[in-house]
Structures are given as C-alpha cells and as structure tokens.
C-alpha atoms as a PDB file:
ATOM      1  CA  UNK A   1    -109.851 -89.244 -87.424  1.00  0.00           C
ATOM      2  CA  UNK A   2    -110.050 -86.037 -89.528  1.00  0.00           C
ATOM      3  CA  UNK A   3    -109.232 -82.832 -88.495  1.00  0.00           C
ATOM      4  CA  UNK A   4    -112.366 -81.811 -88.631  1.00  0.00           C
ATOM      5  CA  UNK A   5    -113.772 -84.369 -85.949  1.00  0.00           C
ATOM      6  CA  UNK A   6    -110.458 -84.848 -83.919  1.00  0.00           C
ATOM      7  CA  UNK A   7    -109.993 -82.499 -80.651  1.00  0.00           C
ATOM      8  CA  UNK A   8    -107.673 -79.536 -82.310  1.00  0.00           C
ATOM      9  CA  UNK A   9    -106.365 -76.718 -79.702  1.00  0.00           C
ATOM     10  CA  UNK A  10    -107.991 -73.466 -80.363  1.00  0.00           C
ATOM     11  CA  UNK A  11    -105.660 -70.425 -81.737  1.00  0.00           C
ATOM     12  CA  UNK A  12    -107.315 -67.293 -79.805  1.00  0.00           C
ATOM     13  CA  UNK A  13    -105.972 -63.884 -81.090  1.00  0.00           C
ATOM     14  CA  UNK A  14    -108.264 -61.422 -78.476  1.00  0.00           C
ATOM     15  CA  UNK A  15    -110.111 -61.489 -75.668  1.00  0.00           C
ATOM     16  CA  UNK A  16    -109.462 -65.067 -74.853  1.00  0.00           C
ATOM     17  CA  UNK A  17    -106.001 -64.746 -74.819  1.00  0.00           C
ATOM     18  CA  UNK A  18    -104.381 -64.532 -71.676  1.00  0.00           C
ATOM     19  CA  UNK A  19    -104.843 -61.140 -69.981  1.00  0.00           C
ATOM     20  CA  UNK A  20    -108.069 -60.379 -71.831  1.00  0.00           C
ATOM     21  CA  UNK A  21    -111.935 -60.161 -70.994  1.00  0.00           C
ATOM     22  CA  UNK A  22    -113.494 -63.379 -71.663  1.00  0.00           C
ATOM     23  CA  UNK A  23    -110.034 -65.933 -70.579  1.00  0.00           C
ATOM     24  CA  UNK A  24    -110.927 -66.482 -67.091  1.00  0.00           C
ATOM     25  CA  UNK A  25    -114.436 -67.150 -67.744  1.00  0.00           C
ATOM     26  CA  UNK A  26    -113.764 -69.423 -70.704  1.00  0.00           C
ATOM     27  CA  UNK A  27    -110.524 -70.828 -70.622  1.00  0.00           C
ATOM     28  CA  UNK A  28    -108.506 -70.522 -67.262  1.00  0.00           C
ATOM     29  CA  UNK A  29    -108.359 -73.699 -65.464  1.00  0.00           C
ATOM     30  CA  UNK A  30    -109.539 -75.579 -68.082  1.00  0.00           C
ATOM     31  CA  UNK A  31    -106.678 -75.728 -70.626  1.00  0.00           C
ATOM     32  CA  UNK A  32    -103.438 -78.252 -70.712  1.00  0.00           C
ATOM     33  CA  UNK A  33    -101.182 -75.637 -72.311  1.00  0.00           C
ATOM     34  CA  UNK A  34    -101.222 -71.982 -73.336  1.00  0.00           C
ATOM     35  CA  UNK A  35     -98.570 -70.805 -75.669  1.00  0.00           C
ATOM     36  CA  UNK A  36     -98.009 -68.064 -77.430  1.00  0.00           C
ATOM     37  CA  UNK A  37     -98.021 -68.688 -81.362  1.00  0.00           C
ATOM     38  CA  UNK A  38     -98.902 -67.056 -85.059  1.00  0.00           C
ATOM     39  CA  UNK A  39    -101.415 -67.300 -87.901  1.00  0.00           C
ATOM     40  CA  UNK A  40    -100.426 -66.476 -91.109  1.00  0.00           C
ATOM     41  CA  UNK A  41    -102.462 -65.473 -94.766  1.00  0.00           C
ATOM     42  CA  UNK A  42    -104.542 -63.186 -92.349  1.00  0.00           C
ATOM     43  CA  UNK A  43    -105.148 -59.305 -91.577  1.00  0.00           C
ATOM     44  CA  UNK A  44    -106.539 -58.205 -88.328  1.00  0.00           C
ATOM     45  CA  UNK A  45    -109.184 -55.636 -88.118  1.00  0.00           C
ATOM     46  CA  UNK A  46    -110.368 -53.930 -85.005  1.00  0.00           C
ATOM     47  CA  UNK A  47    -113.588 -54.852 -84.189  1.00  0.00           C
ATOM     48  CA  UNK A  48    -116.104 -53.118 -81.651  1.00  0.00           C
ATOM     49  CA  UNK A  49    -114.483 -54.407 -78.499  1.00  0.00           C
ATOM     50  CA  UNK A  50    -112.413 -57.021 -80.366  1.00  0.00           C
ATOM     51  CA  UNK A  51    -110.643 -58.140 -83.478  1.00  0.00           C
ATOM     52  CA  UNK A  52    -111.623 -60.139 -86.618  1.00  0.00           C
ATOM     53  CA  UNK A  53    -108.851 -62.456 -88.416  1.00  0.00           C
ATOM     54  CA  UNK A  54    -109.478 -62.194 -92.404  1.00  0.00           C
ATOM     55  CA  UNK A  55    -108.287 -64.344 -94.995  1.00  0.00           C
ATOM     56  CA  UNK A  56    -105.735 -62.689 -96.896  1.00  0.00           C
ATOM     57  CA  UNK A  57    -107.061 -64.165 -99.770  1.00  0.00           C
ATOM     58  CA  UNK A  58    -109.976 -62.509 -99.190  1.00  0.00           C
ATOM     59  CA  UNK A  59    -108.973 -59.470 -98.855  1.00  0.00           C
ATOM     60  CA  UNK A  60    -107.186 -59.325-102.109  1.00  0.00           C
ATOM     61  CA  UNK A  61    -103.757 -58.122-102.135  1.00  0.00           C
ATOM     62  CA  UNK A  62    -102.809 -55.140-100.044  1.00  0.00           C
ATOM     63  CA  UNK A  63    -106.287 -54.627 -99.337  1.00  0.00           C
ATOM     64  CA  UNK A  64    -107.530 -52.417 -96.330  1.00  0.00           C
ATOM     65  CA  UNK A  65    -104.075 -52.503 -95.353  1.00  0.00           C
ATOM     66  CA  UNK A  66    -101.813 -49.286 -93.982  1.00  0.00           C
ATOM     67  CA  UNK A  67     -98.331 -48.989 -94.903  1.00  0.00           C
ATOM     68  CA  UNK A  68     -96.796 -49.931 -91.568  1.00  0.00           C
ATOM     69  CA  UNK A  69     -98.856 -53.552 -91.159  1.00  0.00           C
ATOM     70  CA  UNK A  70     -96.623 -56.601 -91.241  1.00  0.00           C
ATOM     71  CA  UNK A  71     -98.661 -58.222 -93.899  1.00  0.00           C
ATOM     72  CA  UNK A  72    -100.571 -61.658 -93.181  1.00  0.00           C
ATOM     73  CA  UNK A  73     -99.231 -62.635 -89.141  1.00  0.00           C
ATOM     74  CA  UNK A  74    -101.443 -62.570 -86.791  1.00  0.00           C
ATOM     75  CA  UNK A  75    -100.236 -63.216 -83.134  1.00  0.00           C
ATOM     76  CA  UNK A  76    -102.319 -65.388 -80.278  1.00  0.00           C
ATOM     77  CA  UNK A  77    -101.718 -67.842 -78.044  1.00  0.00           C
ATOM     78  CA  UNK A  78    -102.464 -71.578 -78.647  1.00  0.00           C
ATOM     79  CA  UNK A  79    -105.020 -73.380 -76.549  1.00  0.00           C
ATOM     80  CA  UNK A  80    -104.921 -76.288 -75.728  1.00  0.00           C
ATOM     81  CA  UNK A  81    -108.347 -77.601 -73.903  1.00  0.00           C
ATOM     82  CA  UNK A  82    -108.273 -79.864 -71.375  1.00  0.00           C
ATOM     83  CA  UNK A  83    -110.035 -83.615 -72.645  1.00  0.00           C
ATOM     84  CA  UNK A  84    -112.660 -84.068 -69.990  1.00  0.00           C
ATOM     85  CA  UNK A  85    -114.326 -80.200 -71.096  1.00  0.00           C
ATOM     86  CA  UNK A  86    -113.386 -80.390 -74.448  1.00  0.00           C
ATOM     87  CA  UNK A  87    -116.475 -80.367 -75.956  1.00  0.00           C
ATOM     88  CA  UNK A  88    -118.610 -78.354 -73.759  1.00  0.00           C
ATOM     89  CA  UNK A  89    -115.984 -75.881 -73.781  1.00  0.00           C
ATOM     90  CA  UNK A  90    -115.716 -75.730 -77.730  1.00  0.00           C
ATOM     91  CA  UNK A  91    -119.290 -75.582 -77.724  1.00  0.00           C
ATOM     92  CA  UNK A  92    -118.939 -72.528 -75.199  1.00  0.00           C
ATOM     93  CA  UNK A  93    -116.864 -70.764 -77.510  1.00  0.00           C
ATOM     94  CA  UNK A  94    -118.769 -70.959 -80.461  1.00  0.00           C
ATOM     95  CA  UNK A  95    -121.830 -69.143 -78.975  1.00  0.00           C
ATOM     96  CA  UNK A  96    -119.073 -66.707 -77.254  1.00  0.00           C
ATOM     97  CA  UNK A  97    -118.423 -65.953 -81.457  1.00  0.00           C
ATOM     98  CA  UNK A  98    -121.610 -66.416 -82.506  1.00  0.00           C
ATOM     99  CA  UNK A  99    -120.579 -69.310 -84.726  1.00  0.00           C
ATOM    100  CA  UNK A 100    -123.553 -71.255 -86.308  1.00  0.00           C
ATOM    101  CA  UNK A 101    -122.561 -73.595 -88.751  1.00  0.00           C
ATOM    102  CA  UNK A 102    -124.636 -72.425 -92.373  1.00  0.00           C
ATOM    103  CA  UNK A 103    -126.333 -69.384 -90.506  1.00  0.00           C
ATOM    104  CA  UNK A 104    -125.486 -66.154 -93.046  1.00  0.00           C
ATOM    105  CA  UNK A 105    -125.763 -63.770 -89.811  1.00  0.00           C
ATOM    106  CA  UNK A 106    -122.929 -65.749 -87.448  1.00  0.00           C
ATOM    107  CA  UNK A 107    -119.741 -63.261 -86.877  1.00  0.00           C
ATOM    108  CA  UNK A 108    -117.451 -65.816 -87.284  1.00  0.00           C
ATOM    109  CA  UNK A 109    -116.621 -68.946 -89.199  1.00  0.00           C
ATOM    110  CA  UNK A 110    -114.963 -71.685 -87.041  1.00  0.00           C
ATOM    111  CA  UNK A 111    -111.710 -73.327 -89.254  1.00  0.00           C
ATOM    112  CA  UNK A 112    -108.727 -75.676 -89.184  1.00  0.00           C
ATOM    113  CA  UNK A 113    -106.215 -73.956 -89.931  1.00  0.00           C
ATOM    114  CA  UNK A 114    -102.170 -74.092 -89.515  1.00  0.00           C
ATOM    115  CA  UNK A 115    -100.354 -72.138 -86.888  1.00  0.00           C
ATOM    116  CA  UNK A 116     -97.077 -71.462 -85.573  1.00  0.00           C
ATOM    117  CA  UNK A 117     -95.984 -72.261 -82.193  1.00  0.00           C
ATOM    118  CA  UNK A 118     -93.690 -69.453 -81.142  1.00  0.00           C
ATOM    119  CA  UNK A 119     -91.594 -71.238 -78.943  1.00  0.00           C
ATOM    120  CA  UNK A 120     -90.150 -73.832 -81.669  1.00  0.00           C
ATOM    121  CA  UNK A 121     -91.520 -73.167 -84.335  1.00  0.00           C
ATOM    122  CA  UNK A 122     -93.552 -76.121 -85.160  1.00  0.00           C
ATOM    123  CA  UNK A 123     -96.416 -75.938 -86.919  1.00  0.00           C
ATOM    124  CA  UNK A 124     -99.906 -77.356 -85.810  1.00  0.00           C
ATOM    125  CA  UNK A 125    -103.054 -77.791 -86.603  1.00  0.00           C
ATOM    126  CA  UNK A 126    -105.696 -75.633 -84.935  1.00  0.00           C
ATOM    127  CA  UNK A 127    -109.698 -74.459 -84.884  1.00  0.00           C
ATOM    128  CA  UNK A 128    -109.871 -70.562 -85.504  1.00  0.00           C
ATOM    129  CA  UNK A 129    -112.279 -67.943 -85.501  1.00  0.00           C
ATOM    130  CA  UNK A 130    -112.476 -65.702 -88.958  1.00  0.00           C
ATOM    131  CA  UNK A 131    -114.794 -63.188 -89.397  1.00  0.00           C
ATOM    132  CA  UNK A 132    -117.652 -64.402 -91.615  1.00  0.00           C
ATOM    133  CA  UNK A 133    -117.732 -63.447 -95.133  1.00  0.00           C
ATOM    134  CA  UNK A 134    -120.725 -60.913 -94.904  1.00  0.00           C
ATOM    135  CA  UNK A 135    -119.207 -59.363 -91.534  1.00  0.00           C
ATOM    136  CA  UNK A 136    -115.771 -59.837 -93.448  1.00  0.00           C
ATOM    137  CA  UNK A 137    -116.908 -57.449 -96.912  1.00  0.00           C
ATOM    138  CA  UNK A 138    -117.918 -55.037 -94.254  1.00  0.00           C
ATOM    139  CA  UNK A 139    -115.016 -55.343 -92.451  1.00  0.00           C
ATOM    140  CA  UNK A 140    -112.514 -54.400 -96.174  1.00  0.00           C
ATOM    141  CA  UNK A 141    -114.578 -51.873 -97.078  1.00  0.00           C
ATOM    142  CA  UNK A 142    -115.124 -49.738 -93.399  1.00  0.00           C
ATOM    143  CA  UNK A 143    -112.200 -51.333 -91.051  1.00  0.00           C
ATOM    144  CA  UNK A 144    -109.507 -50.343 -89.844  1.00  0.00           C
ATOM    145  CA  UNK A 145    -106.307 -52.632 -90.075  1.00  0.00           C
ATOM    146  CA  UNK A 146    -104.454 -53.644 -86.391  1.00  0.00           C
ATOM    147  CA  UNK A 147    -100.953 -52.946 -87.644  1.00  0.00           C
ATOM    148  CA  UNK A 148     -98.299 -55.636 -86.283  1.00  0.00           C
ATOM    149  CA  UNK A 149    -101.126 -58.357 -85.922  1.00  0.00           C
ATOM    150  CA  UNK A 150    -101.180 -58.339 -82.441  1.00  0.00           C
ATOM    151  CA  UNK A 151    -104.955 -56.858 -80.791  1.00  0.00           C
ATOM    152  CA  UNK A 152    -102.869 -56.738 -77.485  1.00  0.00           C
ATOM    153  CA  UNK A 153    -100.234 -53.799 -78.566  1.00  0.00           C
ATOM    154  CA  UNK A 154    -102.424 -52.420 -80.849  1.00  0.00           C
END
C-alpha cells in the first residue's frame, strides 16, 4: 500500500487541534490518539481566523519571515483517526479546507508529509494541509509570519 492510499494520521496545526474551533465537531471522539508533534521545511502565516503551513521551499529563503521566527517548525498535534470513520472523516476534513484535488481555487493542498512526534521523537508519516500555491503567493507577498510556529501562542 502506498502512502498515498494507506490510512495516514492527519498533522492539524489550528483549529482542529485540541482546544480550537472546529476539534469537537470534527475530531473528538473519533480519533485513537492525539499527540502533540512538529512539521518541519514550513512557515506559518496567520490566516483570517486560522493559519496556513507553507513550504519553505516555496517561500525561498528567509522569505516573509521576521527576525524572531524559529525558521521552518511548525507545531500541531498528530491525529490519529479512528478505522471505522476514517474515510468519511478525511473526506470531512477536506471540504472543512476546501481541498479539491486539481481545482486552482481550493485553499489548501492535502500532502504526505513527515512529522515529528514530540513525545519520542519518532518520525511518521502524515496527510497535511498547505496552503495552495495561488493562496500561498498571496500569502509571501501580504502575510504576516506566526513567529515560534505555534497558531496557539501566537
């Protein structure tokens, strides 16, 4: 099975997380495991009413960024959804992001990518949300950097 097929956890850097907007609607009760973790070769940028994980790589170096941001860590929590919602649930939380695979105007761009369990450090596999790259040109030219990575303590 292929990562892109296989059931991945979901790294969720906003209002999914625990403690924000959308979790108990989306994701409470229907995960196996929520840990906290990182994501790194990406800025955060405040978005209206939540953030947007870029590439670092595109963003060119030092790009958009402020002298105090720890560059390229992002921190989330991993999430792990539970089998028999799986699908519906990932499903869910594309149209939550406005994900649409080949669709110019979607926000976001659902990708595997490797993250960072905080806890021991292993590194996993996991879907994530980056901003799309027209939202994401916007985004370097007008947006403001989250310094520190984390849209919680921001």
């Amino acid at each position: 099975m292929s990562p892109r097929t296989e059931r991945l956890p979901v790294f969720v850097y906003g209002t999914l997380r625990p403690g924000g907007l959308y979790h108990p609607s989306y994701l409470l009760g229907r995960t196996t495991a929520e840990e906290p973790a990182t994501l790194s070769g990406v800025v955060l940028h405040e978005g209206p009413g939540y953030p947007y994980a870029l590439e670092e790589d595109d963003a060119g170096p030092g790009a958009g960024r402020a002298a105090d941001v720890e560059p390229g860590v992002v921190r989330g929590d991993l999430m792990t959804l539970a089998e028999d919602v799986y699908a519906r649930m990932l499903d869910a939380l594309d149209q939550l992001e406005e994900y649409r695979p080949g669709d110019p105007s979607s926000l976001y761009l659902r990708a595997v990518r490797e993250v960072t369990r905080t806890r021991d450090g292993a590194r996993v596999l996991a879907w994530v949300y980056l901003a799309a790259p027209r939202l994401a040109a916007r985004l370097r030219a007008e947006g403001r950097v989250i310094a520190g990575g984390d849209w919680f303590t921001r």
